[in-house]
Protein backbone atom coordinates (compact mmCIF):
# COMPACT_ATOMS: atom_id res chain seq x y z
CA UNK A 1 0.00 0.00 0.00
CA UNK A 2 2.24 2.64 -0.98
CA UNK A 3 4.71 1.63 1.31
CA UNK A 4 2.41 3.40 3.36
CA UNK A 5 1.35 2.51 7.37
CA UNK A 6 -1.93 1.51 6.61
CA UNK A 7 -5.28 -0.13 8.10
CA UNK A 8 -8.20 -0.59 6.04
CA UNK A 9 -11.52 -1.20 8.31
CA UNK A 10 -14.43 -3.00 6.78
CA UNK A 11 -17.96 -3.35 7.86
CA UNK A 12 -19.79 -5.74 6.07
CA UNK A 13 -23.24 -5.09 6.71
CA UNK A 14 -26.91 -6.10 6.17
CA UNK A 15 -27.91 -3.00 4.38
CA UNK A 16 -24.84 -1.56 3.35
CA UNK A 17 -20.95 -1.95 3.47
CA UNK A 18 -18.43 0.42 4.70
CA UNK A 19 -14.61 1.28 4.27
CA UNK A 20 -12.48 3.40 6.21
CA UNK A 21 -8.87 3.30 5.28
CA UNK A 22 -6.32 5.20 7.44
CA UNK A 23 -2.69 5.94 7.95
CA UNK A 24 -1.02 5.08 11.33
CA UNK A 25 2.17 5.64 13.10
CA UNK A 26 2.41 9.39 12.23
CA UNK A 27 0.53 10.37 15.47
CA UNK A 28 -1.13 9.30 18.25
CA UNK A 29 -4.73 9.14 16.66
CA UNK A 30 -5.03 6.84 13.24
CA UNK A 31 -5.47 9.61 10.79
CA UNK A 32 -9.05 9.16 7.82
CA UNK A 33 -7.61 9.40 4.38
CA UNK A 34 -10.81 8.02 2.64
CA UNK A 35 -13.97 6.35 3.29
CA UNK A 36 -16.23 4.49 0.64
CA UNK A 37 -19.98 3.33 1.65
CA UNK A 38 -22.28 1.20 -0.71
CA UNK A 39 -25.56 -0.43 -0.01
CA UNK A 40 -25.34 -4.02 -0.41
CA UNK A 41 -28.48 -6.40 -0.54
CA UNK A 42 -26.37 -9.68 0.01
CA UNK A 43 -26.02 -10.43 3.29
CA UNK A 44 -29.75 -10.81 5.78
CA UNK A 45 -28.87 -10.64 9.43
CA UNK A 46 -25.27 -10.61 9.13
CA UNK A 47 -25.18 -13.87 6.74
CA UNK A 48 -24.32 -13.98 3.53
CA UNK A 49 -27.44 -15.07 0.81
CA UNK A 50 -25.55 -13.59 -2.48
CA UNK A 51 -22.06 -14.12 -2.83
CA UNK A 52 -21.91 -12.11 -6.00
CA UNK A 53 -24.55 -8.93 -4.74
CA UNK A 54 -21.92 -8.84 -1.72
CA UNK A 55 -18.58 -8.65 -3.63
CA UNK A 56 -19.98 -6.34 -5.71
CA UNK A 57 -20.83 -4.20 -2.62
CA UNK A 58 -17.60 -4.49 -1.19
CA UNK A 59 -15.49 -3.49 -4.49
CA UNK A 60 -17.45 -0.58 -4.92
CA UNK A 61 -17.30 0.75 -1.24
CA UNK A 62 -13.44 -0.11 -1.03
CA UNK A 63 -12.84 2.02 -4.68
CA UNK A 64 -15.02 4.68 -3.68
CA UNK A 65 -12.47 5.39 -0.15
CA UNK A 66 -9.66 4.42 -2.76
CA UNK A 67 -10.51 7.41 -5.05
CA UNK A 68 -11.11 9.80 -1.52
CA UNK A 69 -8.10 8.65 -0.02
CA UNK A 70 -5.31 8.34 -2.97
CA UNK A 71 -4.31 4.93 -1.48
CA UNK A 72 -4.55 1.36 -3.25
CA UNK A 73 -6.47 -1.39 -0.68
CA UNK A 74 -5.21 -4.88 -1.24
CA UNK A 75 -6.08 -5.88 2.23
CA UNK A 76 -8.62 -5.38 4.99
CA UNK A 77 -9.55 -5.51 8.24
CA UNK A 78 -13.16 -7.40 8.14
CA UNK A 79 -15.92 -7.14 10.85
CA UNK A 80 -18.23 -10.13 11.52
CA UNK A 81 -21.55 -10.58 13.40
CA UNK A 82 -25.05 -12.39 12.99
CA UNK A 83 -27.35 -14.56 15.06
CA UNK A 84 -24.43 -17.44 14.70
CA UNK A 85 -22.18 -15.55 17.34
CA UNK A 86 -21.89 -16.75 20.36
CA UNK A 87 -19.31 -16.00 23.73
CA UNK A 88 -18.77 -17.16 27.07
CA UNK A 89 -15.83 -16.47 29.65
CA UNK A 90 -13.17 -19.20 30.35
CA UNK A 91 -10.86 -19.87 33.11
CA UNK A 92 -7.38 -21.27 32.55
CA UNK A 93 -4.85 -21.65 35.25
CA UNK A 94 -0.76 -22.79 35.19
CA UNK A 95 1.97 -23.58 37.40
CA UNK A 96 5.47 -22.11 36.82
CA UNK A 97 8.04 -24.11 36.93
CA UNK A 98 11.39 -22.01 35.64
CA UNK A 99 13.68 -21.87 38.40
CA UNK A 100 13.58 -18.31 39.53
CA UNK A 101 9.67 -18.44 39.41
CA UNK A 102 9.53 -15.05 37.20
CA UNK A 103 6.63 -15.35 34.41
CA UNK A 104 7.43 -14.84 31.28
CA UNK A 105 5.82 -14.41 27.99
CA UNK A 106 5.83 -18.09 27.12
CA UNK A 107 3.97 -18.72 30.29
CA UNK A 108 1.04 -16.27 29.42
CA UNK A 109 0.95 -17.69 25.99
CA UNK A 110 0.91 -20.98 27.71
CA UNK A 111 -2.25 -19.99 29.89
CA UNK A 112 -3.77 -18.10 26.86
CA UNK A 113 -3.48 -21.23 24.89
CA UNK A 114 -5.31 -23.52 28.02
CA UNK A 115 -7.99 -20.61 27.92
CA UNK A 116 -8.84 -21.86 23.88
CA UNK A 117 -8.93 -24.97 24.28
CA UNK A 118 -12.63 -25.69 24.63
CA UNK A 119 -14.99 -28.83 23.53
CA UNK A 120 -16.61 -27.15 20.11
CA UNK A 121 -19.42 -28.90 17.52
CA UNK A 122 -16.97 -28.99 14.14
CA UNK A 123 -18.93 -26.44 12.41
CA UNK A 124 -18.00 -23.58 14.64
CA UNK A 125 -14.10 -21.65 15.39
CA UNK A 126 -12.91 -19.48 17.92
CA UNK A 127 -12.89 -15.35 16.77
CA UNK A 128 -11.66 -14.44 19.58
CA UNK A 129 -9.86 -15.04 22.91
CA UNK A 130 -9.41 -11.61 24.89
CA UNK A 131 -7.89 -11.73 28.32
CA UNK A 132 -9.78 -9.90 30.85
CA UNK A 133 -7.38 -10.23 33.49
CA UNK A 134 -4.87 -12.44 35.12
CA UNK A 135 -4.06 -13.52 38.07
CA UNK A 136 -0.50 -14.53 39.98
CA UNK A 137 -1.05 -16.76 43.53
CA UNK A 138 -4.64 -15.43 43.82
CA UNK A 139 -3.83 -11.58 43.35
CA UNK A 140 -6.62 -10.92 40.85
CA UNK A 141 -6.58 -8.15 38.08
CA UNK A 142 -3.38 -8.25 36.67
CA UNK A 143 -3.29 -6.53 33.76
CA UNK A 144 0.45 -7.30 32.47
CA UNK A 145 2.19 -10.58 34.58
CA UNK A 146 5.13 -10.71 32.55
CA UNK A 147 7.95 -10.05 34.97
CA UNK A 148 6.39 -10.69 37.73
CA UNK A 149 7.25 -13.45 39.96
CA UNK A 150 4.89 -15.88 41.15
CA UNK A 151 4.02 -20.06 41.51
CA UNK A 152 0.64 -20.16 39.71
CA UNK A 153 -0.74 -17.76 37.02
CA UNK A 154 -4.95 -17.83 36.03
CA UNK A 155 -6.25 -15.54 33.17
CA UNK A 156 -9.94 -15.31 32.61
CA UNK A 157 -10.87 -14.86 28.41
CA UNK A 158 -13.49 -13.51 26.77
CA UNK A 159 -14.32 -16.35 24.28
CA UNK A 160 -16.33 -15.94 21.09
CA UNK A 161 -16.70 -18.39 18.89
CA UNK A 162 -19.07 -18.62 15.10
CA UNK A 163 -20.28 -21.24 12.59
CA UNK A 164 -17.14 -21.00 10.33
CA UNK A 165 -19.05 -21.25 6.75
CA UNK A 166 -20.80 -17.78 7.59
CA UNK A 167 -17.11 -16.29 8.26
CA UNK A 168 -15.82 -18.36 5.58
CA UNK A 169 -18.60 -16.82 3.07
CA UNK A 170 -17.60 -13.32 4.22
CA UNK A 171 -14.03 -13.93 3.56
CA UNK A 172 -14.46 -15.60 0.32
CA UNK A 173 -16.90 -12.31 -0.87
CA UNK A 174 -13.65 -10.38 0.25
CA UNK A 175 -11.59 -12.88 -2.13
CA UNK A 176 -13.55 -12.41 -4.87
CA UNK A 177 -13.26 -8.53 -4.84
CA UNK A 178 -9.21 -8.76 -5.12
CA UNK A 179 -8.84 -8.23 -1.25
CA UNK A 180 -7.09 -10.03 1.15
CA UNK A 181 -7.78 -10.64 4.84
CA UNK A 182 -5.70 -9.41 7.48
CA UNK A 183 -8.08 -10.47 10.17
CA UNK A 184 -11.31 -10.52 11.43
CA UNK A 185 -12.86 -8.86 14.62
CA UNK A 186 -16.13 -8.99 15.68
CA UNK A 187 -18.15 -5.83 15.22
CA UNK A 188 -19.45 -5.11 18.49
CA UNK A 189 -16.11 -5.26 20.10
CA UNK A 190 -14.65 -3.01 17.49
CA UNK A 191 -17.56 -0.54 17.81
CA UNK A 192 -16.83 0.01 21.24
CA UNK A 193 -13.28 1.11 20.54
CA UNK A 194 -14.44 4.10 18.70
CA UNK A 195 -17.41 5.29 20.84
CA UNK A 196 -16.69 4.72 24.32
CA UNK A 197 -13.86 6.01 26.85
CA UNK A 198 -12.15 3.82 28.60
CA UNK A 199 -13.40 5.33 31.93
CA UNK A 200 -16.79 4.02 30.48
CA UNK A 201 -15.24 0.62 30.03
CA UNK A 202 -13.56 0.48 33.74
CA UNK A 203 -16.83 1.62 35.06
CA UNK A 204 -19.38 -0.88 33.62
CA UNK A 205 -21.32 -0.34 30.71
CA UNK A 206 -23.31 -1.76 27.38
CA UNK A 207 -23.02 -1.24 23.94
CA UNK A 208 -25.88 -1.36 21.14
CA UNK A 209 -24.77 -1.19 17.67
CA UNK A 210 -28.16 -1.19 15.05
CA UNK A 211 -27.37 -2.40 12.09
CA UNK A 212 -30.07 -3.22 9.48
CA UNK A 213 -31.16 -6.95 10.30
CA UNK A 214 -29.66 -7.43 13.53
CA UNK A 215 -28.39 -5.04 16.46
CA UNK A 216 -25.29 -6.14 18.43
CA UNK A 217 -24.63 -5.81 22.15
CA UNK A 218 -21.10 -5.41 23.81
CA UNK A 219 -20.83 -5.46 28.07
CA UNK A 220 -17.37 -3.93 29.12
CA UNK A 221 -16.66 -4.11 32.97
CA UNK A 222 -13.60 -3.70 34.66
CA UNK A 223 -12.10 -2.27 31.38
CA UNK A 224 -12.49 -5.43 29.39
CA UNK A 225 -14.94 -7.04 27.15
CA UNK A 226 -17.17 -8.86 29.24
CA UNK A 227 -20.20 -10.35 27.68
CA UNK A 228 -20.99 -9.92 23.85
CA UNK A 229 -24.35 -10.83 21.89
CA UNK A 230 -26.68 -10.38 18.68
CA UNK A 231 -30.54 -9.58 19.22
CA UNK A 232 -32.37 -10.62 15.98
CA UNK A 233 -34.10 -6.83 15.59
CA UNK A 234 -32.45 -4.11 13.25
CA UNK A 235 -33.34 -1.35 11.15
CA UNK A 236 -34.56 -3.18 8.11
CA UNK A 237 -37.41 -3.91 11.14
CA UNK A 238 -38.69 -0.67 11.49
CA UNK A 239 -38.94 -0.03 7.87
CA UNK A 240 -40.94 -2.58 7.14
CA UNK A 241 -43.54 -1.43 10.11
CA UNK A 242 -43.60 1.64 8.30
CA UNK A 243 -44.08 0.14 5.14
CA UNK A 244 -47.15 -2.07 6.14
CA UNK A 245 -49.04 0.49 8.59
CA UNK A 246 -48.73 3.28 6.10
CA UNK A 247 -49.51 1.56 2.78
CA UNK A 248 -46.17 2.43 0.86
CA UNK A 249 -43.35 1.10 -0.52
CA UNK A 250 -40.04 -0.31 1.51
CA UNK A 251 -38.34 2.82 -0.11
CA UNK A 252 -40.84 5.74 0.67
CA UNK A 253 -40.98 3.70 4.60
CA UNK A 254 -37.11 4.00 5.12
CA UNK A 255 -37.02 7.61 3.87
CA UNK A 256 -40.09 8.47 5.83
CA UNK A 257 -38.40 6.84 8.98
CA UNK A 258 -35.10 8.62 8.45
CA UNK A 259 -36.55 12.09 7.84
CA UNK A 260 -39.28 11.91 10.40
CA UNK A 261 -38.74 8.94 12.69
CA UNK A 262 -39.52 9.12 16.74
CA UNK A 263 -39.32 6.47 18.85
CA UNK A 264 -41.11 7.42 21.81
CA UNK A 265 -44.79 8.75 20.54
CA UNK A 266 -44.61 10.90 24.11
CA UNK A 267 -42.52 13.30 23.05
CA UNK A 268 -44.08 14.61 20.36
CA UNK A 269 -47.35 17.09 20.35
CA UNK A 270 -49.50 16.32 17.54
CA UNK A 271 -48.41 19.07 15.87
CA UNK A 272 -45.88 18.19 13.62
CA UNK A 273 -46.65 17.07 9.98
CA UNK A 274 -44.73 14.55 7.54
CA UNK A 275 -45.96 13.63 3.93
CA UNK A 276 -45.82 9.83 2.29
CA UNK A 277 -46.38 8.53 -1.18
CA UNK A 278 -48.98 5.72 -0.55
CA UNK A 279 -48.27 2.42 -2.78
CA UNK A 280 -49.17 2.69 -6.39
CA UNK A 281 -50.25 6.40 -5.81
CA UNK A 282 -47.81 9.26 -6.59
CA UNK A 283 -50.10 11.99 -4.45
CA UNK A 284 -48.64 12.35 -0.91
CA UNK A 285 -50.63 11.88 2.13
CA UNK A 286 -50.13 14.80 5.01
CA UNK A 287 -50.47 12.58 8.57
CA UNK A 288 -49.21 13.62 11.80
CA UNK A 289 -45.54 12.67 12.65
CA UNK A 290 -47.34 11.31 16.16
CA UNK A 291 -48.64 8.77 13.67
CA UNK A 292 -45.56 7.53 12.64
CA UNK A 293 -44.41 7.05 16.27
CA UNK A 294 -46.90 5.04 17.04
CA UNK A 295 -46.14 2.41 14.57
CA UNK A 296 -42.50 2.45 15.38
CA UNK A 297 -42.48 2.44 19.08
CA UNK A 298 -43.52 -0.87 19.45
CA UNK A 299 -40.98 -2.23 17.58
CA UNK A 300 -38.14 -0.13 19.45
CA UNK A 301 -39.77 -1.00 22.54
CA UNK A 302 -39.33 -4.77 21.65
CA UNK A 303 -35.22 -4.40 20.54
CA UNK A 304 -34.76 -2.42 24.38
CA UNK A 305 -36.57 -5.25 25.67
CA UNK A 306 -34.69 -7.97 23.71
CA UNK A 307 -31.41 -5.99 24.44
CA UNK A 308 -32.69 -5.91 28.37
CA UNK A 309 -33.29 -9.91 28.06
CA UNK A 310 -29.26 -10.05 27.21
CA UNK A 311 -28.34 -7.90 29.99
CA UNK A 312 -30.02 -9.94 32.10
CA UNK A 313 -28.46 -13.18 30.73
CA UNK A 314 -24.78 -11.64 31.17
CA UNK A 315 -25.81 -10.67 34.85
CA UNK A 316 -25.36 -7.66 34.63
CA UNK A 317 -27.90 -5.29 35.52
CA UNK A 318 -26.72 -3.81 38.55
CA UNK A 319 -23.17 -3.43 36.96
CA UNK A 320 -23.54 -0.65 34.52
CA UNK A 321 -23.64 2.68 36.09
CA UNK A 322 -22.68 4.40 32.96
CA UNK A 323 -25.82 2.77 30.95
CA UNK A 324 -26.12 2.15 27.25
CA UNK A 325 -24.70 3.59 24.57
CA UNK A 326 -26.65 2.95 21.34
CA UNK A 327 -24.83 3.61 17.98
CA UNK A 328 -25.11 2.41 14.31
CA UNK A 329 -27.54 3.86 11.55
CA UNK A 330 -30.50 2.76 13.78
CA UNK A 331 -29.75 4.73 16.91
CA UNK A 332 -30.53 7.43 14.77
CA UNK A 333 -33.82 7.31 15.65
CA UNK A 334 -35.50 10.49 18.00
CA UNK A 335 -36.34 9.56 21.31
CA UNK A 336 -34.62 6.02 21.11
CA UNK A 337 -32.77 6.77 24.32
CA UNK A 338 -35.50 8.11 26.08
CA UNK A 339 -37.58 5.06 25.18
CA UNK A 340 -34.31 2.59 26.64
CA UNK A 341 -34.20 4.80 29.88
CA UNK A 342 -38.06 3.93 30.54
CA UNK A 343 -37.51 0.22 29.28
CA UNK A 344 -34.12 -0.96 30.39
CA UNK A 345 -34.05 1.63 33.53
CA UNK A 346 -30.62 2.37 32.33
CA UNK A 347 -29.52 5.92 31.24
CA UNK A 348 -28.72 5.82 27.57
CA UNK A 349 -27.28 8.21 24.70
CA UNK A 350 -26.29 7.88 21.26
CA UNK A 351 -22.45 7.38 20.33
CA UNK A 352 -20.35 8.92 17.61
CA UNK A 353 -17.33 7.61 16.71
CA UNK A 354 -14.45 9.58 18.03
CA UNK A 355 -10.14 8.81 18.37
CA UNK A 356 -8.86 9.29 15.09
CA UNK A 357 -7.67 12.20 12.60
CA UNK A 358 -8.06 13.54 9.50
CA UNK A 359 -11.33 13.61 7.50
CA UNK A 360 -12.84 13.59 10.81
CA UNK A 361 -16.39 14.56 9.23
CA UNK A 362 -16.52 11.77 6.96
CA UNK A 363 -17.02 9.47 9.53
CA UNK A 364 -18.48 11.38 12.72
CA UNK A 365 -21.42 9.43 12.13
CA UNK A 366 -22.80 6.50 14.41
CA UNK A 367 -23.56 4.53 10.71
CA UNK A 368 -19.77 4.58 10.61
CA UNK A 369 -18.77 3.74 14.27
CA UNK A 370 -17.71 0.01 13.18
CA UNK A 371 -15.55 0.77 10.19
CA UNK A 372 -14.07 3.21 12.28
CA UNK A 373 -13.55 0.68 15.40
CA UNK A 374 -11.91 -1.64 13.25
CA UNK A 375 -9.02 0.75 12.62
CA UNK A 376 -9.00 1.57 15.98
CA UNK A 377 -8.65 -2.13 16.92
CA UNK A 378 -6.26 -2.62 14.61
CA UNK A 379 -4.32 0.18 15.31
CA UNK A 380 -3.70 -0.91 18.85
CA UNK A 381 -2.85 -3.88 18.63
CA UNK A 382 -0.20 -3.04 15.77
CA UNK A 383 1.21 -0.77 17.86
CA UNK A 384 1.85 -3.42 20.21
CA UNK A 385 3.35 -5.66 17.14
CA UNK A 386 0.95 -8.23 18.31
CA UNK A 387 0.85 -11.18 15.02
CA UNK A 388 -2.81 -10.73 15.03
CA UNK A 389 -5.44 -8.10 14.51
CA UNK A 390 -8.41 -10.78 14.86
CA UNK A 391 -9.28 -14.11 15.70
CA UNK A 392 -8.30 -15.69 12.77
CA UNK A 393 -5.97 -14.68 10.18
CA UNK A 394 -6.11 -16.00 6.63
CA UNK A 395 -3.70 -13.84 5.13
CA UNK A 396 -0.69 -12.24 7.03
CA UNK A 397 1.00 -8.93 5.37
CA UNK A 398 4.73 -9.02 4.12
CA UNK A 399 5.49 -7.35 7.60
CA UNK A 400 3.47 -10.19 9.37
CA UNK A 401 5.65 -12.25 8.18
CA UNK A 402 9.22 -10.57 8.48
CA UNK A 403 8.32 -9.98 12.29
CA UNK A 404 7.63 -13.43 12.45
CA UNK A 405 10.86 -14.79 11.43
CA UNK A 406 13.08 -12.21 13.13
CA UNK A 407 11.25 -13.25 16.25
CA UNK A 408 12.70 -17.26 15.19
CA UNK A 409 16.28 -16.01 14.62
CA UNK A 410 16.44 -14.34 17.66
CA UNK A 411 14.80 -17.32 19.85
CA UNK A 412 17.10 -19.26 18.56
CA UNK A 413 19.86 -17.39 18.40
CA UNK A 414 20.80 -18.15 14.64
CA UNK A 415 23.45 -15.99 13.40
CA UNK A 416 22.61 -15.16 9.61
CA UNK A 417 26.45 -14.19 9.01
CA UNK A 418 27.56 -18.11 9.33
């Protein structure tokens, strides 16, 4: 890429995909050179149905931020999510047995390794294994035991796991449009690295990206992942409500919904006025915007209470002071995080994404907060010349691989001179 320091994030999504390519290394903050968005009718609820619609939606978004940015893509970072995600939190414990007792970074690979190894049906693969925290002889929340000394060392991982031919169709749609694949990360744990602080994150709180046929849900305590889900509700929902209870078509309902949309019926007095196209009829109808509440409220009320439901699963309730933070084109909705508030009983806002440079406007909007996360995720952990950006890798970069076998010479102390 130019020689160039760069991360391309993409967000392969129901209703549209988006890329965000950015330069890193020159600052603190990854800096927006470009960013290409297409709609894309291949994928429903995060799983690919058209392998062709979905490459085509992914070339064009990725030359559209190639044209903004200057910069030629020939690999990405890819997001993944659907109803096929799952997660859970695993325990893993060692002993350490070098003679001066001091842990070192074999050891916590060592535990990390324990931590994956888990009894899985052969249709599914591991995305992810975060470590929440470590402990060494019982001292929890260790955030960095390398060093340290100590007889027995535990690390609790965030675990999330997929049917592999939905992330294998994804990756092959990314194939077929000339791309390769750095890694993959799962969407609601990138979103939250560009829309929440990590004060936010230390202090307990939940994440609900809405995309278009599902909305994802993120729980970070203690400064860590903590519990991640899908609720089968997105925007592509509401549209359709709008569609049937006003008579129109699925295009008129999702412009309707964006322009004039409200989900709590409440807040509004009667007095404001939208028009609609009904089907088949070019002559708009003048109704009351109250009208259009109504017939989206229920729905929203039914995501908060689906997104309460996971909450409640994770156990965690009465461990997010902070609240919710809903992001993703759906949270654009008015009066969505009034509606959570009296739902969930949690205090709730919408999220922009926010941490990088550059063509800051292009993205400062929650429809981008994924794309954006991804090169945030990225970003950190290439910073940290970690191997991986994701769970799985299926194509390493030429620097990948250099790092890879400098780390072998010097292990093994080969002299290249010889």
């Amino acid at each position: 890429m130019e020689h160039r320091d760069i991360i391309v994030g993409l967000d392969v999504g129901t209703t549209k995909i988006c890329a965000v390519v950015a330069e890193i290394g020159g600052g603190i903050q990854p800096n927006i050179l470009g960013v290409g968005i297409s709609p894309c009718t291949g994928l429903k609820k995060g799983a690919v149905v058209d392998l062709e619609a979905t490459t085509t939606a992914i070339r064009d978004a990725v030359g559209r931020a190639e044209r903004m940015s200057g910069v030629e893509v020939s690999s990405v970072v890819v997001g993944v999510t659907g109803e096929h995600i799952s997660c859970l939190n695993s325990r893993s414990v060692i002993a350490i047995n070098n003679s001066v007792g001091e842990i070192s970074s074999s050891d916590v690979d060592r535990v990390l390794d324990n931590a994956r190894v888990l009894v899985l049906p052969p249709d599914r693969e591991i995305i992810h294994a975060i470590p929440r925290w470590y402990s060494v002889d019982g001292q929890h929340g260790v955030q960095s035991p390398v060093g340290m000394h100590g007889n027995r060392l535990e690390v609790e991982t965030h675990i999330v796991t997929g049917l592999s031919s939905f992330i294998q169709n994804v990756v092959k749609c990314v194939h077929q449009a000339g791309l390769a694949v750095d890694g993959t990360v799962l969407e609601p744990i990138a979103t939250g690295e560009s829309v929440l602080l990590p004060a936010e994150k230390d202090l307990g709180i939940a994440v609900v990206d809405i995309g278009g046929g599902t909305s994802d849900v993120a729980i970070y305590i203690d400064g860590e992942i903590y519990y991640s889900g899908v609720v089968p509700i997105g925007g592509n929902h509401f549209t359709r409500d709008v569609a049937v209870g006003l008579r129109t078509t699925i295009e008129e309902a999702e412009r309707v919904k964006v322009e004039h949309g409200c989900a709590l019926a409440a807040a509004l007095d009667g007095s404001e006025i939208f028009e609609v196209a009904s089907m088949g009829n070019d002559q708009a109808r003048r109704l009351p915007t109250r009208v259009l509440a109504e017939i989206i409220e229920p729905r929203a009320a039914e995501l908060c209470q689906l997104v309460l439901a996971e909450i409640e699963k994770a156990e965690c309730l009465d461990r997010l002071p902070v609240g919710l933070v809903f992001t993703g084109g759906g949270s654009l909705l008015r009066g969505l995080p009034e509606l959570a508030t009296k739902e969930i009983g949690l205090a709730a806002r919408t999220g922009e994404p926010f941490g990088v440079a550059g063509f800051v406007d292009a993205v400062s909007n929650p429809s981008c907060a994924t794309a954006v996360g991804l090169v945030l995720y990225a970003s950190r952990y290439h910073m940290k010349h970690l191997p991986e950006v994701g769970g799985r890798v299926f194509l390493q970069t030429l620097h990948g691989i250099i790092d890879k076998v400098r780390e072998l010479i010097a292990r093994f102390g080969i002299d290249l001179k010889q």
